[in-house]
C-alpha atoms as a PDB file:
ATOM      1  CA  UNK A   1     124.912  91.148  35.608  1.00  0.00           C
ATOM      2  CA  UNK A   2     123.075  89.037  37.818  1.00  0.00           C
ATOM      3  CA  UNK A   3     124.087  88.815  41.423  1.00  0.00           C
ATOM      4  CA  UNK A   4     126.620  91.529  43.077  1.00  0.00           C
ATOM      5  CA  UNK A   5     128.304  90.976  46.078  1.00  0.00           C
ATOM      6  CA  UNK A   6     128.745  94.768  47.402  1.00  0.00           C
ATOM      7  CA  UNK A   7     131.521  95.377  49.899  1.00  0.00           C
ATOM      8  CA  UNK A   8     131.739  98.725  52.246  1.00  0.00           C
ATOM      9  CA  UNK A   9     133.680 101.096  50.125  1.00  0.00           C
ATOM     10  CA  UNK A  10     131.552 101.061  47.108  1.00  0.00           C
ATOM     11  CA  UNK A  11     128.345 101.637  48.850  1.00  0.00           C
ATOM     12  CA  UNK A  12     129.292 104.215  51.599  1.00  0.00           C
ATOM     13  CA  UNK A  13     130.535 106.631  48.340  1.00  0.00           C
ATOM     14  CA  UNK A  14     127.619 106.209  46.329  1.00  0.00           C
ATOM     15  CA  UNK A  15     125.247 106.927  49.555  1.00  0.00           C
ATOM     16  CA  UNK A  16     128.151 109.849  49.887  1.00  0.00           C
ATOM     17  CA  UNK A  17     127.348 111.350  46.083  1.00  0.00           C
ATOM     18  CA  UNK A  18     124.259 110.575  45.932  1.00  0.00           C
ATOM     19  CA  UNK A  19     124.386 107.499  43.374  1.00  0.00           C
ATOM     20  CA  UNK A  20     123.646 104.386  45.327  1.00  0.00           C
ATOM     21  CA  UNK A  21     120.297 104.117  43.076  1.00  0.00           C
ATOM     22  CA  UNK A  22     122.773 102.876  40.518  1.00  0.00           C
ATOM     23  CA  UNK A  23     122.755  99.808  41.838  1.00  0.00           C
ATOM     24  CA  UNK A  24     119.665  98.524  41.379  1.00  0.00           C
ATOM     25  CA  UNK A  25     119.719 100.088  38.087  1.00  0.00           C
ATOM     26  CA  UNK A  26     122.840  98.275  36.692  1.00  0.00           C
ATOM     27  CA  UNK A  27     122.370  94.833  38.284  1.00  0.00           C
ATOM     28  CA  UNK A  28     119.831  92.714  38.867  1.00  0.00           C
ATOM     29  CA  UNK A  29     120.405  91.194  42.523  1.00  0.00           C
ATOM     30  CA  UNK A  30     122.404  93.330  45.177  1.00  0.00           C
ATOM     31  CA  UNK A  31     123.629  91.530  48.138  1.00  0.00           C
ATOM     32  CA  UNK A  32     125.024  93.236  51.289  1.00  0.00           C
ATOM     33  CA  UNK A  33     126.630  90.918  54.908  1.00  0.00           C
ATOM     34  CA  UNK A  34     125.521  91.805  57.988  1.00  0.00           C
ATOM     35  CA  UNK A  35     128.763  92.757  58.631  1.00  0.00           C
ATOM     36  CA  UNK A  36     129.327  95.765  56.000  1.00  0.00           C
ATOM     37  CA  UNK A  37     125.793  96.807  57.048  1.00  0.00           C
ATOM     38  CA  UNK A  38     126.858  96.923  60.838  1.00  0.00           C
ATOM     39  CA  UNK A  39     129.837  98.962  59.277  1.00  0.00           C
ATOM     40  CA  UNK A  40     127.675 101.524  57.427  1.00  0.00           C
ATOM     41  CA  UNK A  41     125.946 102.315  60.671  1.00  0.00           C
ATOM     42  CA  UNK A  42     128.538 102.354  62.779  1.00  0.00           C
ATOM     43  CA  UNK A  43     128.913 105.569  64.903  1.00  0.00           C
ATOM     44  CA  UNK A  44     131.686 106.793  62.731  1.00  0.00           C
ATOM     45  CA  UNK A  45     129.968 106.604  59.640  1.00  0.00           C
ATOM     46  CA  UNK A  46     129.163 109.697  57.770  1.00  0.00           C
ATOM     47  CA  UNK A  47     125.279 110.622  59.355  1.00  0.00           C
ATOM     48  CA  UNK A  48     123.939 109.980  55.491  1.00  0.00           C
ATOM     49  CA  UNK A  49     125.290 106.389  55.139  1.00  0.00           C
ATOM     50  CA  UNK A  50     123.897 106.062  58.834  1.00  0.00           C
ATOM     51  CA  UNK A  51     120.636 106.812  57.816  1.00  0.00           C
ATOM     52  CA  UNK A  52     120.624 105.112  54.422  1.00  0.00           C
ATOM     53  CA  UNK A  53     121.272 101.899  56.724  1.00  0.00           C
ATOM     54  CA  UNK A  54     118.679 102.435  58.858  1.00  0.00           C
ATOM     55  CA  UNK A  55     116.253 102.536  56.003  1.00  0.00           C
ATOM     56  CA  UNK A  56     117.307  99.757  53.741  1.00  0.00           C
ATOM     57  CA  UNK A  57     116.112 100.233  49.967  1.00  0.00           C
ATOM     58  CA  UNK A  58     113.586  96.886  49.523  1.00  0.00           C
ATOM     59  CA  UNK A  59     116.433  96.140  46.230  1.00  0.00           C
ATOM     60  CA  UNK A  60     118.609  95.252  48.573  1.00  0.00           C
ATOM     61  CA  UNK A  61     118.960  91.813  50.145  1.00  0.00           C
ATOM     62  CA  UNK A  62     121.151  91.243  53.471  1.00  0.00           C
ATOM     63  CA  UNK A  63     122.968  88.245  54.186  1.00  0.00           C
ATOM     64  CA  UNK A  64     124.032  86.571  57.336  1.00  0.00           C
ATOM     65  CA  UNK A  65     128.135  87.109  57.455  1.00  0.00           C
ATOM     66  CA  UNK A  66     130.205  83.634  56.623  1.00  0.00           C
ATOM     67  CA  UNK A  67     132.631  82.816  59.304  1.00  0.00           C
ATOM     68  CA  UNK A  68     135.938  83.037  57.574  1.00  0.00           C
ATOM     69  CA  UNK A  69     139.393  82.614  58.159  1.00  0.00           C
ATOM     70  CA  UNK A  70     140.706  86.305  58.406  1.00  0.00           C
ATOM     71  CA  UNK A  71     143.995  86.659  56.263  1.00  0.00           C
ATOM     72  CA  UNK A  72     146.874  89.290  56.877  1.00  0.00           C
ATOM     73  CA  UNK A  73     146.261  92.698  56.032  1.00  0.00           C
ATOM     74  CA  UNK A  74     142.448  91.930  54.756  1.00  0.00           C
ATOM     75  CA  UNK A  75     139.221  93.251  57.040  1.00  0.00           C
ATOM     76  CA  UNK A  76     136.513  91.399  58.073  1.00  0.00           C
ATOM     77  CA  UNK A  77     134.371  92.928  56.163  1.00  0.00           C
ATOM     78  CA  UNK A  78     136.075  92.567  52.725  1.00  0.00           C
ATOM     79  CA  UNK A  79     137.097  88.897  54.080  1.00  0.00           C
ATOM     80  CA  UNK A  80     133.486  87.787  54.465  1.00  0.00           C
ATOM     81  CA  UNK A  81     132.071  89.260  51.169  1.00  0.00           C
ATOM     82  CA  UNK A  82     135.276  87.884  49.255  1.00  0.00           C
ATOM     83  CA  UNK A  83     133.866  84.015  50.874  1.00  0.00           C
ATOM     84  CA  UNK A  84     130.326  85.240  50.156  1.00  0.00           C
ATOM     85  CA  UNK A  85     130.936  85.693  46.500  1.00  0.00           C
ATOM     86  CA  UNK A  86     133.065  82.684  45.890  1.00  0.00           C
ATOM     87  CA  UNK A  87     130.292  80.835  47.561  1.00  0.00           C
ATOM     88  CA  UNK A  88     127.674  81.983  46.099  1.00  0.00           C
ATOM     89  CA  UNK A  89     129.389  82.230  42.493  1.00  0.00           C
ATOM     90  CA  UNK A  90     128.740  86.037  42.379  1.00  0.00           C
ATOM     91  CA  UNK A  91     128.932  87.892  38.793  1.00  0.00           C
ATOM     92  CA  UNK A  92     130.398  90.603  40.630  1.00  0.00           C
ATOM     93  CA  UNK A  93     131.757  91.493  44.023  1.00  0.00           C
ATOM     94  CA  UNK A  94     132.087  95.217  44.378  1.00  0.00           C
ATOM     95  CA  UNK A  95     135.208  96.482  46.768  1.00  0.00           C
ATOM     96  CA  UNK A  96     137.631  99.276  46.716  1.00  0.00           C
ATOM     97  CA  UNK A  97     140.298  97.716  49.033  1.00  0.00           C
ATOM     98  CA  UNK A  98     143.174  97.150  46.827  1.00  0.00           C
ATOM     99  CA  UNK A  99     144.594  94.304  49.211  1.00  0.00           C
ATOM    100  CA  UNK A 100     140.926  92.939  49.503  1.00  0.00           C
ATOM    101  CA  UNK A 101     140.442  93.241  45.469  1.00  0.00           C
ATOM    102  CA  UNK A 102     143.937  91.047  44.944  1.00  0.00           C
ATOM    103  CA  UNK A 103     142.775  88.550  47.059  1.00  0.00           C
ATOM    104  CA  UNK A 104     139.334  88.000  45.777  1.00  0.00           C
ATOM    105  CA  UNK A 105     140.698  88.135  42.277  1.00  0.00           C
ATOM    106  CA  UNK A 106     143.352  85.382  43.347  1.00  0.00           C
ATOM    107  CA  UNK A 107     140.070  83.612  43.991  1.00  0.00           C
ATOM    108  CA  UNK A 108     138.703  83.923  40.440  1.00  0.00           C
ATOM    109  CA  UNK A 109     136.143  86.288  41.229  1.00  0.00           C
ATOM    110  CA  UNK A 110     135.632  89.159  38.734  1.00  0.00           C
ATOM    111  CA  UNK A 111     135.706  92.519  40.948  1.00  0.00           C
ATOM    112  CA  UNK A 112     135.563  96.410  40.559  1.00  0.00           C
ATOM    113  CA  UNK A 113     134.582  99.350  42.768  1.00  0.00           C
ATOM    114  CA  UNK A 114     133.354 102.503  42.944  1.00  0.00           C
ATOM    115  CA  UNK A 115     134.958 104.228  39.700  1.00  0.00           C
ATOM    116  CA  UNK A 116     133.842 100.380  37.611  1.00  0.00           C
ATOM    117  CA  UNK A 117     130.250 100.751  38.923  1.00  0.00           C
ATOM    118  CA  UNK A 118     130.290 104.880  37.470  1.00  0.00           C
ATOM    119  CA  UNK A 119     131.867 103.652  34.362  1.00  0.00           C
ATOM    120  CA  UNK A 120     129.387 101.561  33.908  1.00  0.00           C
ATOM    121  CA  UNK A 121     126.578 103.834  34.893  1.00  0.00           C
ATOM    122  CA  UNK A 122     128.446 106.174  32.295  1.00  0.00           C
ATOM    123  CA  UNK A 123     128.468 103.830  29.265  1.00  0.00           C
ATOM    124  CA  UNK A 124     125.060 102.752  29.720  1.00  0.00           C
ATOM    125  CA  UNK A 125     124.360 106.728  30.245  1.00  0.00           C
ATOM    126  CA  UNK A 126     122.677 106.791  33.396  1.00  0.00           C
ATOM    127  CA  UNK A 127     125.476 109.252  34.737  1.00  0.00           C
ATOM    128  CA  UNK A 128     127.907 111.745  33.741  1.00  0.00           C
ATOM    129  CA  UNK A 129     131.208 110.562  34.844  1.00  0.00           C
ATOM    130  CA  UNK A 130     132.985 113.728  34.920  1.00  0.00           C
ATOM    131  CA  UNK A 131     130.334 115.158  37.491  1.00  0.00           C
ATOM    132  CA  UNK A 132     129.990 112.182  39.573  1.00  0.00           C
ATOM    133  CA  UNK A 133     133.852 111.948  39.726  1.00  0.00           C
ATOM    134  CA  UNK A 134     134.108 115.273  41.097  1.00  0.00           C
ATOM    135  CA  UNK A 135     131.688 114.309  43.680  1.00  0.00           C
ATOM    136  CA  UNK A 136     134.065 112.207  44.790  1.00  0.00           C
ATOM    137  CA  UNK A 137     136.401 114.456  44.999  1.00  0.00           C
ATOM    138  CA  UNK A 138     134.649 116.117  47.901  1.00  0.00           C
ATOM    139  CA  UNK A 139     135.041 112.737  50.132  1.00  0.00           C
ATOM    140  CA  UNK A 140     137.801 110.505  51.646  1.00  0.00           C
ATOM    141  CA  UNK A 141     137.619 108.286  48.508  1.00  0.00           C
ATOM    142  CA  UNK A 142     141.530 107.810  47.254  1.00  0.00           C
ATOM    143  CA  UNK A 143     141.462 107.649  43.290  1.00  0.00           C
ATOM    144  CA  UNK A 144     144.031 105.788  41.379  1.00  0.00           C
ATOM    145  CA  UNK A 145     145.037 108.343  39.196  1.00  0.00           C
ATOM    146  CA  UNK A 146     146.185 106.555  36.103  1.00  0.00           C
ATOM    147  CA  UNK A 147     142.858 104.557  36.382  1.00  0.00           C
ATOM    148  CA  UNK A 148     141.260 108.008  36.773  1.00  0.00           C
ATOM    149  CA  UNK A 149     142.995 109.446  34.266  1.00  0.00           C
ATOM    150  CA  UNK A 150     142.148 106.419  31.104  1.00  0.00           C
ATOM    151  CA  UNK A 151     138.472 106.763  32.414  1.00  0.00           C
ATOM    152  CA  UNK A 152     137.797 110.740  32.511  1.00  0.00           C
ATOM    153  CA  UNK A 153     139.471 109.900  28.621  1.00  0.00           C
ATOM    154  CA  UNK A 154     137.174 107.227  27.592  1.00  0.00           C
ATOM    155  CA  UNK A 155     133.667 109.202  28.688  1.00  0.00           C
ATOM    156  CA  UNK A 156     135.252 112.475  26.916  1.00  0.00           C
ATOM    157  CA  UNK A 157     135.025 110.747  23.498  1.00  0.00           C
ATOM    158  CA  UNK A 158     131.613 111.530  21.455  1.00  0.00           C
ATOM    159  CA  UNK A 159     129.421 108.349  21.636  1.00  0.00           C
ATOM    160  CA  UNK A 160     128.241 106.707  18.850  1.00  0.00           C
ATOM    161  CA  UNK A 161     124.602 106.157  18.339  1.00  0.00           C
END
């Protein structure tokens, strides 16, 4: 994929396992709003996704935050990169929200977070899922668990070479 819109979520838990070099690895343009980035340093951040901000990779390119229209129950942040992407006619916007995912996909816009960006990772072998899965399980991150459950199955199965 081409260009990736990458929302909050995604990128704080791959800074938070230690698998935001994925990224660049998977797609070919990574774009990030002012607005997430003034999120991923914010005070409250975790002090690793503080410092990753502070010290951008040179893969990633930042991008001045759309004004949009904010709509109920949808943050600022996912907001903006949902506009961004439909904008910019993004292969990809990345965002865990589930709110924020409905509404971009009621846009059109083809969107997955962080477990779609390690299943990729996975397929492509770059990762193993099972580990990087219970990395998240040492964070906030809230997994769907039937989601969960059809992926752990999938990267069990012997690949074929």
């Amino acid at each position: 994929m081409r260009l990736v819109i990458a929302d909050t979520g995604a990128v704080h838990y791959l800074i938070l396992i230690g698998h935001i070099d994925l990224l660049p690895r998977l797609f070919e343009r990574v774009v990030l709003l002012s607005v997430v980035l003034a999120e991923l340093s914010h005070e409250s951040a975790p002090e690793s996704v503080r410092r990753w901000a502070a010290a951008l990779p040179s893969w990633l390119e930042v991008a001045e935050s759309p004004v949009v229209m904010l709509l109920a129950g949808i943050h600022k942040g996912e907001a903006a990169a949902i506009e961004l992407a439909a904008r910019l006619h993004a292969d990809l916007l990345l965002m865990d929200d589930r709110r924020g995912v409905m509404a971009a996909e009621s846009q059109g816009l083809n969107v997955t977070g962080t477990l779609g960006v390690l299943d990729l990772a996975a397929a492509r072998g770059l990762i193993d899922f099972a580990q990087a899965v219970a990395e998240l399980h040492l964070t906030t991150f809230r997994m769907p668990l039937a989601v969960l459950g059809e992926l752990i199955s999938k990267h069990k199965e012997p690949r074929e070479r």
